[in-house]
C-alpha atoms as a PDB file:
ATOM      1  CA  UNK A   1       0.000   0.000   0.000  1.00  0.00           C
ATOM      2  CA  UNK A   2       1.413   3.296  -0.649  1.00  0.00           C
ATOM      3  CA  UNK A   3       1.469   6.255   1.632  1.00  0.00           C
ATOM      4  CA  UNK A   4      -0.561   8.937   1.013  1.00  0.00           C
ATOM      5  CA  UNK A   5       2.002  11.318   2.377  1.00  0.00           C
ATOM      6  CA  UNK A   6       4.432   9.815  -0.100  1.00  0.00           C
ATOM      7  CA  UNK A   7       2.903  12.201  -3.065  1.00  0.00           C
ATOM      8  CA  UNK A   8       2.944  15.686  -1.155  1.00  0.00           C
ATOM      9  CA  UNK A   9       6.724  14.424  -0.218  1.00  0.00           C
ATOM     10  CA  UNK A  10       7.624  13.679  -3.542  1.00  0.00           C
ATOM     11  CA  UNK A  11       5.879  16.923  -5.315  1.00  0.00           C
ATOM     12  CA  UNK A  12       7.603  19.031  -2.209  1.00  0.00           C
ATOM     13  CA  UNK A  13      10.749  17.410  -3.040  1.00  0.00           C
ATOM     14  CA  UNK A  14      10.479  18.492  -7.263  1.00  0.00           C
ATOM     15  CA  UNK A  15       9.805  21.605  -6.445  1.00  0.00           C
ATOM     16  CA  UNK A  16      12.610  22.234  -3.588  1.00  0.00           C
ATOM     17  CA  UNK A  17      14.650  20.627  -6.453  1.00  0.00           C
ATOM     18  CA  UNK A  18      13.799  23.049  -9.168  1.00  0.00           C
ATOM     19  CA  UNK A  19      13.873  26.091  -6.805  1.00  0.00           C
ATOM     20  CA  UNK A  20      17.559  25.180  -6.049  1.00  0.00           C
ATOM     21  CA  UNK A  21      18.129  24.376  -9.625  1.00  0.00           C
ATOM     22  CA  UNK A  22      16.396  28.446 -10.679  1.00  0.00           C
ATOM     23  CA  UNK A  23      18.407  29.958  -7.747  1.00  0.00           C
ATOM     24  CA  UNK A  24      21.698  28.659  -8.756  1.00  0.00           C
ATOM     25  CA  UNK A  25      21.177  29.238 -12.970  1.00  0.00           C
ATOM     26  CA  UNK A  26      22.714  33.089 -12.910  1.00  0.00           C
ATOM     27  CA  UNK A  27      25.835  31.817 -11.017  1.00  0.00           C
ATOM     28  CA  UNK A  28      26.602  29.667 -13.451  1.00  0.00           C
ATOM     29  CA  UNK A  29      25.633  32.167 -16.462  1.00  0.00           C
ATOM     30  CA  UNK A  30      28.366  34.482 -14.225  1.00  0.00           C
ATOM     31  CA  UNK A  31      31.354  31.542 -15.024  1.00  0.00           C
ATOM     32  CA  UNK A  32      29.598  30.959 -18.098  1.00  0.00           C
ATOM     33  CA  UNK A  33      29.094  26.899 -17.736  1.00  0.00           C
ATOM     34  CA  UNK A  34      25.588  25.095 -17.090  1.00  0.00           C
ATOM     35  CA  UNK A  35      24.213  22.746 -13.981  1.00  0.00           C
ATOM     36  CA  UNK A  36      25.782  19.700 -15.804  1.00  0.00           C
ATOM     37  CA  UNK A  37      29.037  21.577 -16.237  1.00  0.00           C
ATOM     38  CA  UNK A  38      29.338  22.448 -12.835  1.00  0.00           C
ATOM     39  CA  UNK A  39      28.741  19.424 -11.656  1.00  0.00           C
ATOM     40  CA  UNK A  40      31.178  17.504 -13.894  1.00  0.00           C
ATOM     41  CA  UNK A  41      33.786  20.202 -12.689  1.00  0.00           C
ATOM     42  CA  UNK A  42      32.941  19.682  -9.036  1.00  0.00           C
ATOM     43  CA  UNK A  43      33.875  16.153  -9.660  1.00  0.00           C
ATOM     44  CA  UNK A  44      37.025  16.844 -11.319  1.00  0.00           C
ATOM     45  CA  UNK A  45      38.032  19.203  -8.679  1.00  0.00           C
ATOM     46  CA  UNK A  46      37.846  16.531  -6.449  1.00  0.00           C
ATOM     47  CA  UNK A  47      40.772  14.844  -7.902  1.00  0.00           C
ATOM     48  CA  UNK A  48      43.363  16.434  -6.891  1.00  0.00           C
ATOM     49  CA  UNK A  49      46.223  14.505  -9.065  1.00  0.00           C
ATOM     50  CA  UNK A  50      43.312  14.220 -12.095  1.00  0.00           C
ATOM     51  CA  UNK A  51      40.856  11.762 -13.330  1.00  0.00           C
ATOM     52  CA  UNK A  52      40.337  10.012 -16.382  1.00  0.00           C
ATOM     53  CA  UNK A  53      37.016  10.103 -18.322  1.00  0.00           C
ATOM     54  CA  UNK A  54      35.994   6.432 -17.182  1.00  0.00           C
ATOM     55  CA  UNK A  55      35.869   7.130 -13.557  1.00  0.00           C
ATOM     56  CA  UNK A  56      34.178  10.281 -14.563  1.00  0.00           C
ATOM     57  CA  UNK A  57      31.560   8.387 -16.381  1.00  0.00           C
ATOM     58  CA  UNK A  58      31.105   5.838 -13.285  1.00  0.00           C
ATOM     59  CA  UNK A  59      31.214   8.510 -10.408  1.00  0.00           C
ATOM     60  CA  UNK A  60      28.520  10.349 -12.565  1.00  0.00           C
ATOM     61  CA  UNK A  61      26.611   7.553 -13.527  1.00  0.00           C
ATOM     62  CA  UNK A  62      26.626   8.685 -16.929  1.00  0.00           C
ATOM     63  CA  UNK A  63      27.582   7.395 -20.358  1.00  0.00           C
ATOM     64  CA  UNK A  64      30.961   8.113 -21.417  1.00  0.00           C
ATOM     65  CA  UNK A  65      29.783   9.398 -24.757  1.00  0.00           C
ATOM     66  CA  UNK A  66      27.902  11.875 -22.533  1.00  0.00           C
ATOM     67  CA  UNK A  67      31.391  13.044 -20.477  1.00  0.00           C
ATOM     68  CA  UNK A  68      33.472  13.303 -23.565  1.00  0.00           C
ATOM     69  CA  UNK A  69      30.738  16.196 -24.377  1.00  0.00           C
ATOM     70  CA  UNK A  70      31.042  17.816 -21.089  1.00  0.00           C
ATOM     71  CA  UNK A  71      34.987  17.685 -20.700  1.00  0.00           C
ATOM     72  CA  UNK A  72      34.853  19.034 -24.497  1.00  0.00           C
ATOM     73  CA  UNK A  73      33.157  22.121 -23.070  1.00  0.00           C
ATOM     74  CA  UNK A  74      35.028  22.580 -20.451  1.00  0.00           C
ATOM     75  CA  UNK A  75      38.346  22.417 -21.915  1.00  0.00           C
ATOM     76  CA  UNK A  76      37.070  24.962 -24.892  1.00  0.00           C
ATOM     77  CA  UNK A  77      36.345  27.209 -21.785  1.00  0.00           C
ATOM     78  CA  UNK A  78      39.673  26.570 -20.704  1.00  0.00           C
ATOM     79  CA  UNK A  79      38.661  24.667 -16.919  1.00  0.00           C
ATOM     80  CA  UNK A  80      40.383  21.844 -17.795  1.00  0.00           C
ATOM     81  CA  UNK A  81      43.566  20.082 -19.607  1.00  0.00           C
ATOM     82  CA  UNK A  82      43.107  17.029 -21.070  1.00  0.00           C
ATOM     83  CA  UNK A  83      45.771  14.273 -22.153  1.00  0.00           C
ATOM     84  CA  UNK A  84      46.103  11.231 -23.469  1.00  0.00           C
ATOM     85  CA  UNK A  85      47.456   8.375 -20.570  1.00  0.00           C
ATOM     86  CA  UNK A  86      51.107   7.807 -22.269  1.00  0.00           C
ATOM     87  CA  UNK A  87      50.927   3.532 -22.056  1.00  0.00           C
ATOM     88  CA  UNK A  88      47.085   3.441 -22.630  1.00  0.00           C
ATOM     89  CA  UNK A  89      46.355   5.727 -25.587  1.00  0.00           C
ATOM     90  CA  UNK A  90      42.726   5.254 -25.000  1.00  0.00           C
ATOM     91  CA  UNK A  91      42.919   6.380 -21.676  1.00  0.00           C
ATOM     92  CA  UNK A  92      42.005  10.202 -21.136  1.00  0.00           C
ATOM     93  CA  UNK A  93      43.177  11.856 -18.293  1.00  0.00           C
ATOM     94  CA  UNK A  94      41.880  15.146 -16.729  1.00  0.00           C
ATOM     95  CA  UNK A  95      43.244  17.411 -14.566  1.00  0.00           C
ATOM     96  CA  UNK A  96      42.429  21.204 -13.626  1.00  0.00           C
ATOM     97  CA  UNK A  97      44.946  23.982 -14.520  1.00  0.00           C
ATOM     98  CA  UNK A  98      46.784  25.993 -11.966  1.00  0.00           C
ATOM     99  CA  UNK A  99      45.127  29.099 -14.224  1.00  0.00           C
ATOM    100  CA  UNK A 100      41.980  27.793 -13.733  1.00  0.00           C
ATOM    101  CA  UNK A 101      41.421  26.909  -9.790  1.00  0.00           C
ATOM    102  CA  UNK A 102      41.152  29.952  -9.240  1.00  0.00           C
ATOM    103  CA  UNK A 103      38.244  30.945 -11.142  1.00  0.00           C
ATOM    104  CA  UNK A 104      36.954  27.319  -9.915  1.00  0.00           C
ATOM    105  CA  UNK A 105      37.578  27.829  -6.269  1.00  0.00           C
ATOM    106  CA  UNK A 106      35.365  31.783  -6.533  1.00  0.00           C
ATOM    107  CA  UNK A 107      32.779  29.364  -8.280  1.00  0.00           C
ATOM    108  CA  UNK A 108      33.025  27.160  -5.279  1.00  0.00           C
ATOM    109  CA  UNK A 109      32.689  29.975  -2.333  1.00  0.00           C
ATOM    110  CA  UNK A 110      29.972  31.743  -4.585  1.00  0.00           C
ATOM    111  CA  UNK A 111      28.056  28.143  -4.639  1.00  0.00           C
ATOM    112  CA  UNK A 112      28.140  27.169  -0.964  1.00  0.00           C
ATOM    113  CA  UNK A 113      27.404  31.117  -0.246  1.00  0.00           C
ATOM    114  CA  UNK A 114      24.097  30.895  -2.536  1.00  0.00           C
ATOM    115  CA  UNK A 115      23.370  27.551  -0.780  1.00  0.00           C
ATOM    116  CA  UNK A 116      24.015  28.659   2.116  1.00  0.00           C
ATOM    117  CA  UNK A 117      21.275  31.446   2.301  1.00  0.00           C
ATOM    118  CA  UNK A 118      19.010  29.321   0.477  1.00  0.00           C
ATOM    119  CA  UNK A 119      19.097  27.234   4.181  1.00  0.00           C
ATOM    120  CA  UNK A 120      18.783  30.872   6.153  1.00  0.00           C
ATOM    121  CA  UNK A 121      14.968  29.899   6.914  1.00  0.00           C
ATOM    122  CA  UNK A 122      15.947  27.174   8.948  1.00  0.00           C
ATOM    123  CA  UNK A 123      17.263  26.549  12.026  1.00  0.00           C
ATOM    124  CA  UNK A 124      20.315  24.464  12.870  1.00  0.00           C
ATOM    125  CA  UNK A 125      18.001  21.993  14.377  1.00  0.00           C
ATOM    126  CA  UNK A 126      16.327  21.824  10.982  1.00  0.00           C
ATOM    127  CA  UNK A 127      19.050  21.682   9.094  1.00  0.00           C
ATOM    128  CA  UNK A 128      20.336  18.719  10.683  1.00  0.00           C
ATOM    129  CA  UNK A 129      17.163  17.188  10.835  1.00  0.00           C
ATOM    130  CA  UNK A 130      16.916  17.864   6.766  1.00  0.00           C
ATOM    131  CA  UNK A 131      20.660  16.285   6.171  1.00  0.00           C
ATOM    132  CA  UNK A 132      19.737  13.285   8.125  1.00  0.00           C
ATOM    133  CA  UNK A 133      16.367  12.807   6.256  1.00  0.00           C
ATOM    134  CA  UNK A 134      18.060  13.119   3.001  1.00  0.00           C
ATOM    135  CA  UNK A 135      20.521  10.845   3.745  1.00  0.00           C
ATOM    136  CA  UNK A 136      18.364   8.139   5.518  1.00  0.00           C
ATOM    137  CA  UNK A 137      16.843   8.286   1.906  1.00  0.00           C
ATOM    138  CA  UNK A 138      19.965   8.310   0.037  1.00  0.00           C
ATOM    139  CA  UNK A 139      21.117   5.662   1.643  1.00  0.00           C
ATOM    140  CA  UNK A 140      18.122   3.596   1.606  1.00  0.00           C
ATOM    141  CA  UNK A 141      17.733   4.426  -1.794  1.00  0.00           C
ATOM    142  CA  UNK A 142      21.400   3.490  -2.809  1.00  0.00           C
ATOM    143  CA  UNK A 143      21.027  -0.195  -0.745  1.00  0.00           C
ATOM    144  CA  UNK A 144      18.096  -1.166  -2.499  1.00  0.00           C
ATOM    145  CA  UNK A 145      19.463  -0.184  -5.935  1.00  0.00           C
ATOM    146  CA  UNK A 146      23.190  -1.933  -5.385  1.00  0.00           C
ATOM    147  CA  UNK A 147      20.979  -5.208  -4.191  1.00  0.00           C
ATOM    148  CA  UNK A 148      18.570  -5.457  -7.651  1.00  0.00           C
ATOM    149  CA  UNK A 149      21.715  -4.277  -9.855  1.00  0.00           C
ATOM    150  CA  UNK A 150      23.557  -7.447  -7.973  1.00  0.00           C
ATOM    151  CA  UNK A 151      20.848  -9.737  -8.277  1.00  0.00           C
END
């Protein structure tokens, strides 16, 4: 039986996810990249010695096909460097100019700073209570989805 509650969770949920989404779209017109830029480029930051377009791909959970677009754009916009992995010539790896972290690391503070005062209406009580929702979800989420994709 499903709960009834479930639907005004879900349709609160879509719209707390678009109103994030709207908030954050003239930051990244200001750096000039889109949400699925960013987000590829928060990933490579991550990597502090570089990654290569495969672990991309699988950390992202997209197709590769789909990062070699994205890494495309960002190296046209000059965010990244990429080069080809000198024993596996099919092997791209990715790594984050010195020119460029800097421009990536205002992108950064402006991010959590927008984020931030999107969160100024609650509490720190609430905004605990939020994160551990979110990732009781997450994490039930991510179990039951590992145990069909093993089965």
């Amino acid at each position: 039986m499903v709960r009834t509650d479930i639907t005004l969770a879900l349709e609160s949920f879509s719209r707390f996810k678009q109103t994030v989404h709207q908030s954050m779209t003239p930051l990244y017109k200001d750096y000039d990249i889109s949400a699925q830029q960013w987000m590829m480029l928060a990933l490579i930051s991550k990597s502090k010695k570089g990654i290569t377009t495969s672990e991309l791909a699988e950390i992202a959970r997209i197709t590769p096909g789909a990062v070699s677009q994205f890494v495309e754009q960002l190296d046209a916009k000059g965010f990244i460097n990429r080069e080809q992995d000198e024993l596996d010539r099919r092997v791209t790896n990715i790594t984050i100019p010195p020119k460029a972290q800097k421009r990536i690391d205002e992108l950064i503070d402006a991010y959590k700073q927008q984020i931030s005062e999107l969160f100024d209406c609650l509490s720190d009580d609430e905004l605990r209570s939020f994160v551990s929702i979110l990732s009781k979800v997450g994490d039930h989420i991510s179990l039951n989805t590992n145990q069909e994709c093993s089965n």
